[in-house]
PDB file of N, CA and C in Angstrom:
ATOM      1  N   UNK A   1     -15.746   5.101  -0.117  1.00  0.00           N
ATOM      2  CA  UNK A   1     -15.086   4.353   0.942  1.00  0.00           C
ATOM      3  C   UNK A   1     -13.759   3.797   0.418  1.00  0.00           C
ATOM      4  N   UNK A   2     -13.133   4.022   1.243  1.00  0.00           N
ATOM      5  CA  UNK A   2     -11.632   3.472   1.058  1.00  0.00           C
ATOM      6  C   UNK A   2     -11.065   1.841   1.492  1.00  0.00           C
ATOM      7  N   UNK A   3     -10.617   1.358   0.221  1.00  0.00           N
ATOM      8  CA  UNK A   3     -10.438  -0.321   0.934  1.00  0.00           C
ATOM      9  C   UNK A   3      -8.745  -0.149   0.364  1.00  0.00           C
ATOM     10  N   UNK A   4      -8.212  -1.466   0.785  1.00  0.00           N
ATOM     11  CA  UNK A   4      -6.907  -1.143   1.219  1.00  0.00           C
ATOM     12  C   UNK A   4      -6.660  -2.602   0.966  1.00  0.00           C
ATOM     13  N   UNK A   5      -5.336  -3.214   0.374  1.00  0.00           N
ATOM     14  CA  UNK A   5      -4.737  -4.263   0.427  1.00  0.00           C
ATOM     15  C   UNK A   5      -3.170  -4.158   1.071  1.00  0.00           C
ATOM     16  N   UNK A   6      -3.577  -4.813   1.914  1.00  0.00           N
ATOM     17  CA  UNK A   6      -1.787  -5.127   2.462  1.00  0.00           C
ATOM     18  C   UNK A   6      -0.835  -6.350   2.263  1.00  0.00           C
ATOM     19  N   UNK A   7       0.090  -5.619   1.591  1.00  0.00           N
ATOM     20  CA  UNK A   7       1.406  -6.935   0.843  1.00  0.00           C
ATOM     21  C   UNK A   7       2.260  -7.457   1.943  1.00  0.00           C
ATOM     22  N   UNK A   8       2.484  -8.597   1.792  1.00  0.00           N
ATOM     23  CA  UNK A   8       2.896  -9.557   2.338  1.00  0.00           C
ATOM     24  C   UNK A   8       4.197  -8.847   2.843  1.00  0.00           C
ATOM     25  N   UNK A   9       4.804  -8.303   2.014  1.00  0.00           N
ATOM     26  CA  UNK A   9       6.614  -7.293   2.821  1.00  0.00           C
ATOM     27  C   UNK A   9       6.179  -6.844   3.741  1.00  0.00           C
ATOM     28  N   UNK A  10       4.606  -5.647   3.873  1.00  0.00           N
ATOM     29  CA  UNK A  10       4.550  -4.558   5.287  1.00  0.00           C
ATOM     30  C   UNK A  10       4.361  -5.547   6.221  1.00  0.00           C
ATOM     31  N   UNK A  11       3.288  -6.800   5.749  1.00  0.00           N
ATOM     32  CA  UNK A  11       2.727  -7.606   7.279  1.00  0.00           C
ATOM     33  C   UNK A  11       1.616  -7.641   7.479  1.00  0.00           C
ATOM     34  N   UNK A  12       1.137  -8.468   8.266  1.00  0.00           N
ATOM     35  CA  UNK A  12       0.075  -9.284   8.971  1.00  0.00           C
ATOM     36  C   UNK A  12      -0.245  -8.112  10.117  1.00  0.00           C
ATOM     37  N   UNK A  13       0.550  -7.373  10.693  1.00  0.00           N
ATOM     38  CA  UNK A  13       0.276  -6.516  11.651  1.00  0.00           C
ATOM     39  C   UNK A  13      -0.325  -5.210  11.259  1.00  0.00           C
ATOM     40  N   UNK A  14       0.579  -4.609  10.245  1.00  0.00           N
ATOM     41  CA  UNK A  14       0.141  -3.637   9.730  1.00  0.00           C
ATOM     42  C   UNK A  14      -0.987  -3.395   8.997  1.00  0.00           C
ATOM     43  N   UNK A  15      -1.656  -4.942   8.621  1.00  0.00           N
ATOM     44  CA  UNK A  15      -2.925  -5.232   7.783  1.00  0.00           C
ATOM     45  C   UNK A  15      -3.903  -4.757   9.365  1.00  0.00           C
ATOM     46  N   UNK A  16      -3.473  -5.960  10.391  1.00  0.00           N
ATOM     47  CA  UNK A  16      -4.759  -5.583  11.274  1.00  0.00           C
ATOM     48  C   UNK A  16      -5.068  -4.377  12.000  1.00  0.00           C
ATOM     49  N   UNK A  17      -3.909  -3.229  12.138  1.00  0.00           N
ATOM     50  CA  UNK A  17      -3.863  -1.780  12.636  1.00  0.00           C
ATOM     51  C   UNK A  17      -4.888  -1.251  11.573  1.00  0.00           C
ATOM     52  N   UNK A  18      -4.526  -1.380  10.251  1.00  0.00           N
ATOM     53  CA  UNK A  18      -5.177  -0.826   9.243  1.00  0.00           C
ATOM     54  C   UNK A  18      -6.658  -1.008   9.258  1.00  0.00           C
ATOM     55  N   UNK A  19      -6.774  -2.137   9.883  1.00  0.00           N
ATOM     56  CA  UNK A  19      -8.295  -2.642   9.676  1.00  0.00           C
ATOM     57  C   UNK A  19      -9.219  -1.970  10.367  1.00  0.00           C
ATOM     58  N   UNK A  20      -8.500  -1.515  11.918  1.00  0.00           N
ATOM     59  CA  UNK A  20      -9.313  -0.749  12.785  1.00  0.00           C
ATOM     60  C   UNK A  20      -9.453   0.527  12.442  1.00  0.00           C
ATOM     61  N   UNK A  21      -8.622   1.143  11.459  1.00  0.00           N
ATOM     62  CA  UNK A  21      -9.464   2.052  10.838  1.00  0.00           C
ATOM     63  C   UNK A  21     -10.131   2.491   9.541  1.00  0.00           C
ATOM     64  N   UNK A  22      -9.832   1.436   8.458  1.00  0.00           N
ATOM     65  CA  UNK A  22     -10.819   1.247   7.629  1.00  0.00           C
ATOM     66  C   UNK A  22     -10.735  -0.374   7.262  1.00  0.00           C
ATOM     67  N   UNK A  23     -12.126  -0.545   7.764  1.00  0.00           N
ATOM     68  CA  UNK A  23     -12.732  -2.016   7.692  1.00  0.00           C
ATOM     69  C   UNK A  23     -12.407  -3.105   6.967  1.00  0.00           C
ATOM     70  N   UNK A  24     -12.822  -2.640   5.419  1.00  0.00           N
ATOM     71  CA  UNK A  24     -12.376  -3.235   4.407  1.00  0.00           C
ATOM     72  C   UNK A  24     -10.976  -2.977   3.887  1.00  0.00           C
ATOM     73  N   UNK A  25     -10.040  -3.638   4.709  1.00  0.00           N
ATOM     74  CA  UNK A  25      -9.011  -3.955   4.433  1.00  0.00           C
ATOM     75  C   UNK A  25      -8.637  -5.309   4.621  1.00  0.00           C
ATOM     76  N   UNK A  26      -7.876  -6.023   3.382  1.00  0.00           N
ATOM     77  CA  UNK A  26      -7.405  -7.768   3.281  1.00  0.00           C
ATOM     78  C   UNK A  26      -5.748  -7.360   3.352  1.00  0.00           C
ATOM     79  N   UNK A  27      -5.477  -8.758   3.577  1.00  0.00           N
ATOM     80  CA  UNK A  27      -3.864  -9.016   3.708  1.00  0.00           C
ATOM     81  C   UNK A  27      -3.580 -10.217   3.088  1.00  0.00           C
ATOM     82  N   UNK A  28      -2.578  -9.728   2.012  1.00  0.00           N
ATOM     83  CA  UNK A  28      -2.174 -10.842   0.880  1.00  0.00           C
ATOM     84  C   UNK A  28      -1.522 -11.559   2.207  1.00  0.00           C
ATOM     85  N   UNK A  29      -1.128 -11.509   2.960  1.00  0.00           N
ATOM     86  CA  UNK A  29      -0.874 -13.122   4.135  1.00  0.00           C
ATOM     87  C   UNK A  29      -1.711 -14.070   4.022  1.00  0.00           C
ATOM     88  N   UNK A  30      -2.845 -13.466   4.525  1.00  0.00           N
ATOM     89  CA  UNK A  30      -4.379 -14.145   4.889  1.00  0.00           C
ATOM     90  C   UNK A  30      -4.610 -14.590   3.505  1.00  0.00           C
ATOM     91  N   UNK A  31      -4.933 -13.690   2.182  1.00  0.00           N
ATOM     92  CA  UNK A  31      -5.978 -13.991   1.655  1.00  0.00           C
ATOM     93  C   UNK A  31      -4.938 -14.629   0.461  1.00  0.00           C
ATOM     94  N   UNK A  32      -3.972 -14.336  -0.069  1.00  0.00           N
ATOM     95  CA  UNK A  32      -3.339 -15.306  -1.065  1.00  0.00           C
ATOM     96  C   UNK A  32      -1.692 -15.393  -1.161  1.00  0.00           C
ATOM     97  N   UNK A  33      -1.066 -15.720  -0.108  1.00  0.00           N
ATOM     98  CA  UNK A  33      -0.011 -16.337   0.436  1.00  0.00           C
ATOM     99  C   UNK A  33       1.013 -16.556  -1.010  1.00  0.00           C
ATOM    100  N   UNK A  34       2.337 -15.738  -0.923  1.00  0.00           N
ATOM    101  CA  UNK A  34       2.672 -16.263  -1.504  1.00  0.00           C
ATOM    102  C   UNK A  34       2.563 -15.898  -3.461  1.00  0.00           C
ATOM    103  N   UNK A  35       1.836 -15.022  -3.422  1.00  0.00           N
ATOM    104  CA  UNK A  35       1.619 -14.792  -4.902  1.00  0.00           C
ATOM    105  C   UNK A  35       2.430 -13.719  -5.234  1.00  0.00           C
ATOM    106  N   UNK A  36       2.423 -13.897  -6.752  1.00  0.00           N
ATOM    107  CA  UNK A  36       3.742 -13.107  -7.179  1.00  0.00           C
ATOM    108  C   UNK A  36       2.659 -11.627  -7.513  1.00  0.00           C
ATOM    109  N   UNK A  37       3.680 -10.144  -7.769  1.00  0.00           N
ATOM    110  CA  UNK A  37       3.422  -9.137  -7.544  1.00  0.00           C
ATOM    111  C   UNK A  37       2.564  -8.679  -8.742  1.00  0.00           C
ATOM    112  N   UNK A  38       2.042  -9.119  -9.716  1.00  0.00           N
ATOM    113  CA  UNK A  38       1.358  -9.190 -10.700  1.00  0.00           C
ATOM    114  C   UNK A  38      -0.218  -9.610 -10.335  1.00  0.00           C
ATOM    115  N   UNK A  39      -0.372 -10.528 -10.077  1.00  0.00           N
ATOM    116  CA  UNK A  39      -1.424 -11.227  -9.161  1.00  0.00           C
ATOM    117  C   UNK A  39      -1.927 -10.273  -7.985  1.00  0.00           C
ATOM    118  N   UNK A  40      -1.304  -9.986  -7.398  1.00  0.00           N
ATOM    119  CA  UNK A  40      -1.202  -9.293  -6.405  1.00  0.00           C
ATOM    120  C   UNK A  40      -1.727  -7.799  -6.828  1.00  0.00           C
ATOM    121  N   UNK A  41      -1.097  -7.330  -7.756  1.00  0.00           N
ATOM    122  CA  UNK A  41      -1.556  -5.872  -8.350  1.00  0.00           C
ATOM    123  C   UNK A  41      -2.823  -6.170  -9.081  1.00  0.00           C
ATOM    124  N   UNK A  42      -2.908  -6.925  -9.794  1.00  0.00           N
ATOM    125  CA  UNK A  42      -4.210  -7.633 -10.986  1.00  0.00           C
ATOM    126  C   UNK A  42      -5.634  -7.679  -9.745  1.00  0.00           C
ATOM    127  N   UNK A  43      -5.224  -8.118  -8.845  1.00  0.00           N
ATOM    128  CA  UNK A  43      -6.587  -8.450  -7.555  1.00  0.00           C
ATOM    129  C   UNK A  43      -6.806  -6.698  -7.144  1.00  0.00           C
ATOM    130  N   UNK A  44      -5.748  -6.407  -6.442  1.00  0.00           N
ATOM    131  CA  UNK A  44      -6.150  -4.630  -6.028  1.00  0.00           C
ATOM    132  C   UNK A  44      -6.997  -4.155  -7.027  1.00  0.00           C
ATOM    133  N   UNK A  45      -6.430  -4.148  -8.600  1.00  0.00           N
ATOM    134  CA  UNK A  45      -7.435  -3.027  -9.292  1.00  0.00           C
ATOM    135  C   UNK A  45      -8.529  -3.993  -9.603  1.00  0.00           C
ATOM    136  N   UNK A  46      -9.069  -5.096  -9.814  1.00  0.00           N
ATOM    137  CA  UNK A  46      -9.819  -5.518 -10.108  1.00  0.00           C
ATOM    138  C   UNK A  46     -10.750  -5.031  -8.592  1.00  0.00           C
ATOM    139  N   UNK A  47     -10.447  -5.066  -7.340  1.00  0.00           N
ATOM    140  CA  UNK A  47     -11.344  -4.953  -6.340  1.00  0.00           C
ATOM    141  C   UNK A  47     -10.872  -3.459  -5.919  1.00  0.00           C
ATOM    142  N   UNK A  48     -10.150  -2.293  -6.640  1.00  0.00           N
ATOM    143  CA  UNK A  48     -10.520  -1.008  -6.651  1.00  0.00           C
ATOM    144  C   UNK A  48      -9.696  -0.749  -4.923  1.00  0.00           C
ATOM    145  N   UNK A  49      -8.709  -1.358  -5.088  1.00  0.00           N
ATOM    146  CA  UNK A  49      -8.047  -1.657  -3.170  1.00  0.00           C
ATOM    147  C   UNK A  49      -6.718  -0.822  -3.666  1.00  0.00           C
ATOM    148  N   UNK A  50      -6.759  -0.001  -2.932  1.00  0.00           N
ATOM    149  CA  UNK A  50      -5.481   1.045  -2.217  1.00  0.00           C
ATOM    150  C   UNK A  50      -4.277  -0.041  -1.905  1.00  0.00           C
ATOM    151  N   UNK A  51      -3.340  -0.108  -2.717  1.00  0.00           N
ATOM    152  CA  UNK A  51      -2.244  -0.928  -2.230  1.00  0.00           C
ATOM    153  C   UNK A  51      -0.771  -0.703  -0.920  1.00  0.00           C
ATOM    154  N   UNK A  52      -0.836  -1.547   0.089  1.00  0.00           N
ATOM    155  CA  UNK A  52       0.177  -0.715   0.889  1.00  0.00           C
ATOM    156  C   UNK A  52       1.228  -1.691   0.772  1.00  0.00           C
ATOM    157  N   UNK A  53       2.478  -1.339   0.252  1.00  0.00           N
ATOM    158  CA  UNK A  53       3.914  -2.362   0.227  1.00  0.00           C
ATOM    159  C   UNK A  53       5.244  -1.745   0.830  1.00  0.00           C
ATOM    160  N   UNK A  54       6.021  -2.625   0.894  1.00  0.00           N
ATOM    161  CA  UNK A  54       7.218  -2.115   1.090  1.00  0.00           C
ATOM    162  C   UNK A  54       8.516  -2.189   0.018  1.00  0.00           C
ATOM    163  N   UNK A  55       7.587  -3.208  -1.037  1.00  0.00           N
ATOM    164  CA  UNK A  55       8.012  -3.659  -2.578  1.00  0.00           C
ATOM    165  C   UNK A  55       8.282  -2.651  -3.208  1.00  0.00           C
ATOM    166  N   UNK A  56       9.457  -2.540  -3.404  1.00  0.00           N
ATOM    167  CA  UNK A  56       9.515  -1.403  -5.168  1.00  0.00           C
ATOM    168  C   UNK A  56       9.193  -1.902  -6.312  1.00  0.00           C
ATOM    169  N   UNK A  57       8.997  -3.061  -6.296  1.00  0.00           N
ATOM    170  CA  UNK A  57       9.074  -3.602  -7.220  1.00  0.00           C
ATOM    171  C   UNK A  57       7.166  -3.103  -8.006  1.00  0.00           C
ATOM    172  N   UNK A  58       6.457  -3.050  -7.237  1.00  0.00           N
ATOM    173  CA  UNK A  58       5.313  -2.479  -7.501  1.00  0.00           C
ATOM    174  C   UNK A  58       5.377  -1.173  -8.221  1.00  0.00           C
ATOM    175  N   UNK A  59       6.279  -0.158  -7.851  1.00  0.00           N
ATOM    176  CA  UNK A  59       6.398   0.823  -8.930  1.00  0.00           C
ATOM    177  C   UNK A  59       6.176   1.042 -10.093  1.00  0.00           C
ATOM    178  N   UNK A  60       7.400  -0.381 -10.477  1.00  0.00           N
ATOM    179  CA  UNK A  60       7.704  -1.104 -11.715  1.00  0.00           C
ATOM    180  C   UNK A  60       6.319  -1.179 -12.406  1.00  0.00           C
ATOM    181  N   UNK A  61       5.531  -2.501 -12.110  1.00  0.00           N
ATOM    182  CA  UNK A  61       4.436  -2.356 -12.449  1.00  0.00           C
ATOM    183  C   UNK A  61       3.162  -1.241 -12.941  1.00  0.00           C
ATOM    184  N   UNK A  62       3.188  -0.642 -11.965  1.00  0.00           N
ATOM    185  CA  UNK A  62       2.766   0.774 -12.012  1.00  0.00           C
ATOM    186  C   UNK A  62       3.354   1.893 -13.050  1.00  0.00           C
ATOM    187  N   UNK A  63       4.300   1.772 -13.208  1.00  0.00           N
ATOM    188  CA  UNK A  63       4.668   3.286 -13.972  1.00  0.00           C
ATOM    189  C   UNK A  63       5.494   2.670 -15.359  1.00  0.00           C
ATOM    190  N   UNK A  64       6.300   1.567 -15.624  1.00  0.00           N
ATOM    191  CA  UNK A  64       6.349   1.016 -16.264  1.00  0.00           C
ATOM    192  C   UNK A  64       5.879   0.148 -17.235  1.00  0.00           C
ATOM    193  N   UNK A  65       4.743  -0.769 -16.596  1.00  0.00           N
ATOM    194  CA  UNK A  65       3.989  -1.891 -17.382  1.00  0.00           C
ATOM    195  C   UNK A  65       2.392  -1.290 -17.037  1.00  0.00           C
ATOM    196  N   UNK A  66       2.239  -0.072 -16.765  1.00  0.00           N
ATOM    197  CA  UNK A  66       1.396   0.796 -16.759  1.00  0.00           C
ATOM    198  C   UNK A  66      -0.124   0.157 -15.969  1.00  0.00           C
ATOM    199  N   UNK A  67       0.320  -0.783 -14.927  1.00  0.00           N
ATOM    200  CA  UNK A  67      -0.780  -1.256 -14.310  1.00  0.00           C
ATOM    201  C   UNK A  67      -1.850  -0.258 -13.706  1.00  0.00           C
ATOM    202  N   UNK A  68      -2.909   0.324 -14.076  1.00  0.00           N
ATOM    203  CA  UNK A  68      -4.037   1.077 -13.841  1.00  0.00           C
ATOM    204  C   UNK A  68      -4.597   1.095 -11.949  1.00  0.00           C
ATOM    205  N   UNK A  69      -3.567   0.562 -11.067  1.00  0.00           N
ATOM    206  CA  UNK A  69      -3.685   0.816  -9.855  1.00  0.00           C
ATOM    207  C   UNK A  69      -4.618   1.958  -9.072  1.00  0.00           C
ATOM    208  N   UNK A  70      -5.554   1.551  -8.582  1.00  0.00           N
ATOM    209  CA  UNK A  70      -6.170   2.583  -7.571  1.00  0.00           C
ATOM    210  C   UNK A  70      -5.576   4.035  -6.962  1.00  0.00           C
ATOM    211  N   UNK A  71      -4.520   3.038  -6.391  1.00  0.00           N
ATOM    212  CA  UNK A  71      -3.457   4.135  -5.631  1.00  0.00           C
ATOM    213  C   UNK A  71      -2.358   2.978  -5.264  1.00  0.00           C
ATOM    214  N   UNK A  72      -1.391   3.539  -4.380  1.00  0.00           N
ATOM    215  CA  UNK A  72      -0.644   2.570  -3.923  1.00  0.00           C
ATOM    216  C   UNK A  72       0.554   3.862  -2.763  1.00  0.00           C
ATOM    217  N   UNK A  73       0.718   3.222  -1.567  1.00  0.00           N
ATOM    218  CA  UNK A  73       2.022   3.313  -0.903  1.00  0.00           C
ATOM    219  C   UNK A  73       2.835   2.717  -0.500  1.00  0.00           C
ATOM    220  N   UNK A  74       4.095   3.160  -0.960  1.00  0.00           N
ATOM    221  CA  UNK A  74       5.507   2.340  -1.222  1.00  0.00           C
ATOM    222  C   UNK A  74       6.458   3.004   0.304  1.00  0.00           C
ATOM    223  N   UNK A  75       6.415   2.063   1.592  1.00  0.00           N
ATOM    224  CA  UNK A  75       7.086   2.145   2.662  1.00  0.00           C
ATOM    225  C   UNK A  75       8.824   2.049   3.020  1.00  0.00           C
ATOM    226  N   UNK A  76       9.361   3.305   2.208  1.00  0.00           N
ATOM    227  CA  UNK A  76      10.571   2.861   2.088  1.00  0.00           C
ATOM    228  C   UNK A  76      11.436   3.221   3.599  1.00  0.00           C
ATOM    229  N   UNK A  77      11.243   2.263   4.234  1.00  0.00           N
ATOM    230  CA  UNK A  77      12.295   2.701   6.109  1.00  0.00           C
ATOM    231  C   UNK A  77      12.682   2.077   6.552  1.00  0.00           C
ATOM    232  N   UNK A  78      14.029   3.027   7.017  1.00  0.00           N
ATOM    233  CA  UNK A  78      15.060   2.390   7.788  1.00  0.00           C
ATOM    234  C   UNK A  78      15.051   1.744   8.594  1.00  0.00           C
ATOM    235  N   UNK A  79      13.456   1.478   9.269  1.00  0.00           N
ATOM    236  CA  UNK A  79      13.935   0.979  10.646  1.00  0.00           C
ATOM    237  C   UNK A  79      12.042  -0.001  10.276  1.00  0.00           C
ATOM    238  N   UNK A  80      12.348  -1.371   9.957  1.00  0.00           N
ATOM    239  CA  UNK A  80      11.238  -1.817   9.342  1.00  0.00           C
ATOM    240  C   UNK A  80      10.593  -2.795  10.371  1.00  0.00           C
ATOM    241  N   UNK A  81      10.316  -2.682  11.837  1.00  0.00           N
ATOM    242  CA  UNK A  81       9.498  -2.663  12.516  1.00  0.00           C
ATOM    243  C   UNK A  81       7.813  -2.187  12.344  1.00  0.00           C
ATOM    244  N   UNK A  82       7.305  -3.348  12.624  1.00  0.00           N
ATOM    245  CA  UNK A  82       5.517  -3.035  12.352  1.00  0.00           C
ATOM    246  C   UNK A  82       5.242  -1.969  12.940  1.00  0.00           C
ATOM    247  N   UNK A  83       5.754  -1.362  14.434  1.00  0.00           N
ATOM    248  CA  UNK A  83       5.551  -0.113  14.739  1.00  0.00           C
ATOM    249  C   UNK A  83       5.767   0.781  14.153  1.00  0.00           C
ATOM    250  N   UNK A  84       6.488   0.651  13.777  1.00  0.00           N
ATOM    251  CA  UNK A  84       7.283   2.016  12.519  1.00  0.00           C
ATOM    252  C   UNK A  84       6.216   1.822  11.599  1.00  0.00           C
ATOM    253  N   UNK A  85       6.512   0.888  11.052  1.00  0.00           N
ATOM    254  CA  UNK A  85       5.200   1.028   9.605  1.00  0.00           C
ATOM    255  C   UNK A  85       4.041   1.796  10.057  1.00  0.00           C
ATOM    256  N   UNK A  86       3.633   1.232  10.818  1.00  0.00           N
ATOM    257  CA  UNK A  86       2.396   1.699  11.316  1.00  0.00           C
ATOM    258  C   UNK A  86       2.226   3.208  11.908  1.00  0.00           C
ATOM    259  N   UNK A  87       3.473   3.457  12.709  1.00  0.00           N
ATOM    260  CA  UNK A  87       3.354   4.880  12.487  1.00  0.00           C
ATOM    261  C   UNK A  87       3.484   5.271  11.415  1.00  0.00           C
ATOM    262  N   UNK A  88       4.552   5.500  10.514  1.00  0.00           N
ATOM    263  CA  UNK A  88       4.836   6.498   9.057  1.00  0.00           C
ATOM    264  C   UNK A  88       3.249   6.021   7.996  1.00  0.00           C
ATOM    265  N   UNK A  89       3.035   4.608   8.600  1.00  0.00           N
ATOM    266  CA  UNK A  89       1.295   4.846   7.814  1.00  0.00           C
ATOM    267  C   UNK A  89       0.611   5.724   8.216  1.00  0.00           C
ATOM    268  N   UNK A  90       0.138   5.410   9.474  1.00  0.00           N
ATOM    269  CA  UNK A  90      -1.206   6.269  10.352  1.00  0.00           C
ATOM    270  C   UNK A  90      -0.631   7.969   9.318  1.00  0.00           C
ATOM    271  N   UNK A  91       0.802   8.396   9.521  1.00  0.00           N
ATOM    272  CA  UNK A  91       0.804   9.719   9.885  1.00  0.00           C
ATOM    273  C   UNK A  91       0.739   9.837   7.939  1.00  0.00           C
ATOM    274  N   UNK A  92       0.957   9.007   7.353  1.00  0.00           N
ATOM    275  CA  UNK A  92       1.019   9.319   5.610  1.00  0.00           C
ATOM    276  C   UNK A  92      -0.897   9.140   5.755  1.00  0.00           C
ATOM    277  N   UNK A  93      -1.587   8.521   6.350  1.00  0.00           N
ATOM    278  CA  UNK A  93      -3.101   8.712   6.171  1.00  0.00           C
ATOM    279  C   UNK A  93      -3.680   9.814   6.492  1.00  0.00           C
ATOM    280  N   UNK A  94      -3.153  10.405   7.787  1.00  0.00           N
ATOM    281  CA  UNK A  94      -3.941  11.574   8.184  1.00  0.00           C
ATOM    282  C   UNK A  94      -3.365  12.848   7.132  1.00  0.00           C
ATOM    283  N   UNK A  95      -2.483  12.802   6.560  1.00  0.00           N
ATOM    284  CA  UNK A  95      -1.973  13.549   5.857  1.00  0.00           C
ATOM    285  C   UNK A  95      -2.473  13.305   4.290  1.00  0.00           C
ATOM    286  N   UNK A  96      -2.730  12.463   3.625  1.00  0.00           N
ATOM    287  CA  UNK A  96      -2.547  12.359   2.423  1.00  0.00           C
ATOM    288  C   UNK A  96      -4.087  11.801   2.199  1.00  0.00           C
ATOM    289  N   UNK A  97      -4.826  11.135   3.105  1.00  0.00           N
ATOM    290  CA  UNK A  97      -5.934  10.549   2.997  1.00  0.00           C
ATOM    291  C   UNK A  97      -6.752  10.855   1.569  1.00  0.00           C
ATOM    292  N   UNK A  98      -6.918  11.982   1.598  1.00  0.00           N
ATOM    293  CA  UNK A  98      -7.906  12.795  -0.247  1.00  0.00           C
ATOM    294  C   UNK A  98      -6.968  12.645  -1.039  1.00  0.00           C
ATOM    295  N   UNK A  99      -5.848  12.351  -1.127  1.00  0.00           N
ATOM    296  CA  UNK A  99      -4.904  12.215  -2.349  1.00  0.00           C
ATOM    297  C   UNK A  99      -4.220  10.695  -2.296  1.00  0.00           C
ATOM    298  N   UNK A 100      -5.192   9.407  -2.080  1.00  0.00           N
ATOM    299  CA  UNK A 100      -4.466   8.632  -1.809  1.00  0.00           C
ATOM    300  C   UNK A 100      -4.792   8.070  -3.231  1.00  0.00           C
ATOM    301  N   UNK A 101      -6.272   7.926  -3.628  1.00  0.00           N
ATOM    302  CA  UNK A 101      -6.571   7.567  -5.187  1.00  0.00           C
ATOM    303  C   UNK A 101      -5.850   8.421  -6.197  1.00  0.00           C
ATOM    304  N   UNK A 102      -5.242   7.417  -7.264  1.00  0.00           N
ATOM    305  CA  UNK A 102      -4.927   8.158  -8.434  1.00  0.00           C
ATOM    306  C   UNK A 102      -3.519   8.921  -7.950  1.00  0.00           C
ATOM    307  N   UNK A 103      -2.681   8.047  -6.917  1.00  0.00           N
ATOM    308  CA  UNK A 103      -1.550   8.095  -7.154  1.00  0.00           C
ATOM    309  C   UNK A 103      -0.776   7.405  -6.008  1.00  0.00           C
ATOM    310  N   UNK A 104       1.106   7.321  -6.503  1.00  0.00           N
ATOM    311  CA  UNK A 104       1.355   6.064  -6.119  1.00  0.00           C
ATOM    312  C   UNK A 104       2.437   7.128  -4.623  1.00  0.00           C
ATOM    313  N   UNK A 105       2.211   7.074  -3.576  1.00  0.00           N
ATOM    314  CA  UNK A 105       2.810   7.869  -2.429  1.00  0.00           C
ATOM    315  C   UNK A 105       4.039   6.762  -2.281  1.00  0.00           C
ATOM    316  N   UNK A 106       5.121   7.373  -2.167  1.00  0.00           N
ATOM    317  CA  UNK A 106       6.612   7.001  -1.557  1.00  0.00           C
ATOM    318  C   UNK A 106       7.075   8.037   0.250  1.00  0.00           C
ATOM    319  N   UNK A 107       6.520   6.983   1.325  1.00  0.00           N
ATOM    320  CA  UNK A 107       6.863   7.349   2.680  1.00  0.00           C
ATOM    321  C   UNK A 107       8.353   6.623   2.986  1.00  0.00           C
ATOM    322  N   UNK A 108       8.901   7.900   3.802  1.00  0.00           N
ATOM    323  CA  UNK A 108      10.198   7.592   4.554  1.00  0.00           C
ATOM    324  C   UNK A 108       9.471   7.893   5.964  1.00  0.00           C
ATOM    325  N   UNK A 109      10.626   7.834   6.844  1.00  0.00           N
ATOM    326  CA  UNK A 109      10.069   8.315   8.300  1.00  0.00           C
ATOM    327  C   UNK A 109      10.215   9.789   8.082  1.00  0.00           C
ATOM    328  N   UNK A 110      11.013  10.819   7.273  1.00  0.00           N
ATOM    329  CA  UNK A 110      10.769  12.196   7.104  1.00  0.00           C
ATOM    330  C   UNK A 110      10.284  12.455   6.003  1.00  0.00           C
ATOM    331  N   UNK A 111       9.573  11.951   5.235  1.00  0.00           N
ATOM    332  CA  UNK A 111       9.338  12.556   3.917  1.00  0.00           C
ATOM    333  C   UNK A 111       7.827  11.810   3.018  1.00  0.00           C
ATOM    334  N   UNK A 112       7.191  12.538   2.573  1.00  0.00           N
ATOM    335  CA  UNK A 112       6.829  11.658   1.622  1.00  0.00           C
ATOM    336  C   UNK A 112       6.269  12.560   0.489  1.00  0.00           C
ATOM    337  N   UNK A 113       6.436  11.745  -0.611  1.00  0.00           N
ATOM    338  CA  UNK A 113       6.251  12.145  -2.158  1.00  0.00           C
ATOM    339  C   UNK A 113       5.061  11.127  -3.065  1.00  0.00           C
ATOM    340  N   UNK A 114       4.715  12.215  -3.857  1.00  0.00           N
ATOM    341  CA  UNK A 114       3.273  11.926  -4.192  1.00  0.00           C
ATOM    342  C   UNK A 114       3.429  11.783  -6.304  1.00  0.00           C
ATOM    343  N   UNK A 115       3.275  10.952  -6.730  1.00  0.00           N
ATOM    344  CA  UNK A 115       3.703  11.156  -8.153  1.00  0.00           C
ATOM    345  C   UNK A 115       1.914  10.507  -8.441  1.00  0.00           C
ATOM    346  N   UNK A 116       1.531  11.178  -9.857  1.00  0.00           N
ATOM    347  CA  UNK A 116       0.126  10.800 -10.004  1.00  0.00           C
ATOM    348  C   UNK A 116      -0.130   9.615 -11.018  1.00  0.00           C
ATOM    349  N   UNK A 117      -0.615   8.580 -10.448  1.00  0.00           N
ATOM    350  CA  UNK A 117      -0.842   7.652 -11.434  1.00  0.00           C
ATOM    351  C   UNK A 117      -1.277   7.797 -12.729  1.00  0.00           C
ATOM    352  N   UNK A 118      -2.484   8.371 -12.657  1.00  0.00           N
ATOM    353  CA  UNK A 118      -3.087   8.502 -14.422  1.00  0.00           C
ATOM    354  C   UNK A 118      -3.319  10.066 -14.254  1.00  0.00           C
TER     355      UNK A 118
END
């Protein structure tokens, strides 16, 4: 089963779209307001949660300071409306869903790229 954390950049909205289709999904809004992106990454892998941001800065973490992340997608778009998110999500899920563990996905509204965590 797939659980999912949503960062405070995508939103409160995009957490609750997410929710209706997989359950166990939290939103650093709701659940810890405010925490820096370390904390934030440290909670995902400790609770094995699919990270969704709009942060690059998570990359960093990830491929640099070699944080052992689940998975993670990095929402990079032009047009940063919760609708939008939520579409270029929905359509990066139905697409990428089996390849979401064990690596970190970079979505545009035309594109997305898949680099493998470990």
């Amino acid at each position: 089963m797939l659980k999912f954390m949503v960062d405070e950049s995508t939103g409160k909205r995009v957490a609750q779209a997410l929710k209706h289709r997989y359950s166990d999904t939290i939103s650093v809004i709701d659940e810890m307001p405010g925490a820096k992106d370390r904390k934030i990454i440290e909670r995902a892998i400790e609770e094995q949660r699919i990270l969704i941001t709009n942060d690059k800065d998570f990359g960093e973490l990830v491929f640099r300071h070699a944080f052992n992340v689940r998975g993670a997608v990095l929402l990079r778009l032009k047009e940063e409306s919760w609708k939008n998110k939520v579409r270029v999500l929905t359509k990066v899920l139905e697409k990428c869903e089996k390849q979401l563990e064990a690596h970190f996905i970079v979505a545009t509204e035309g594109t997305v790229r898949k680099r493998t965590i470990r």
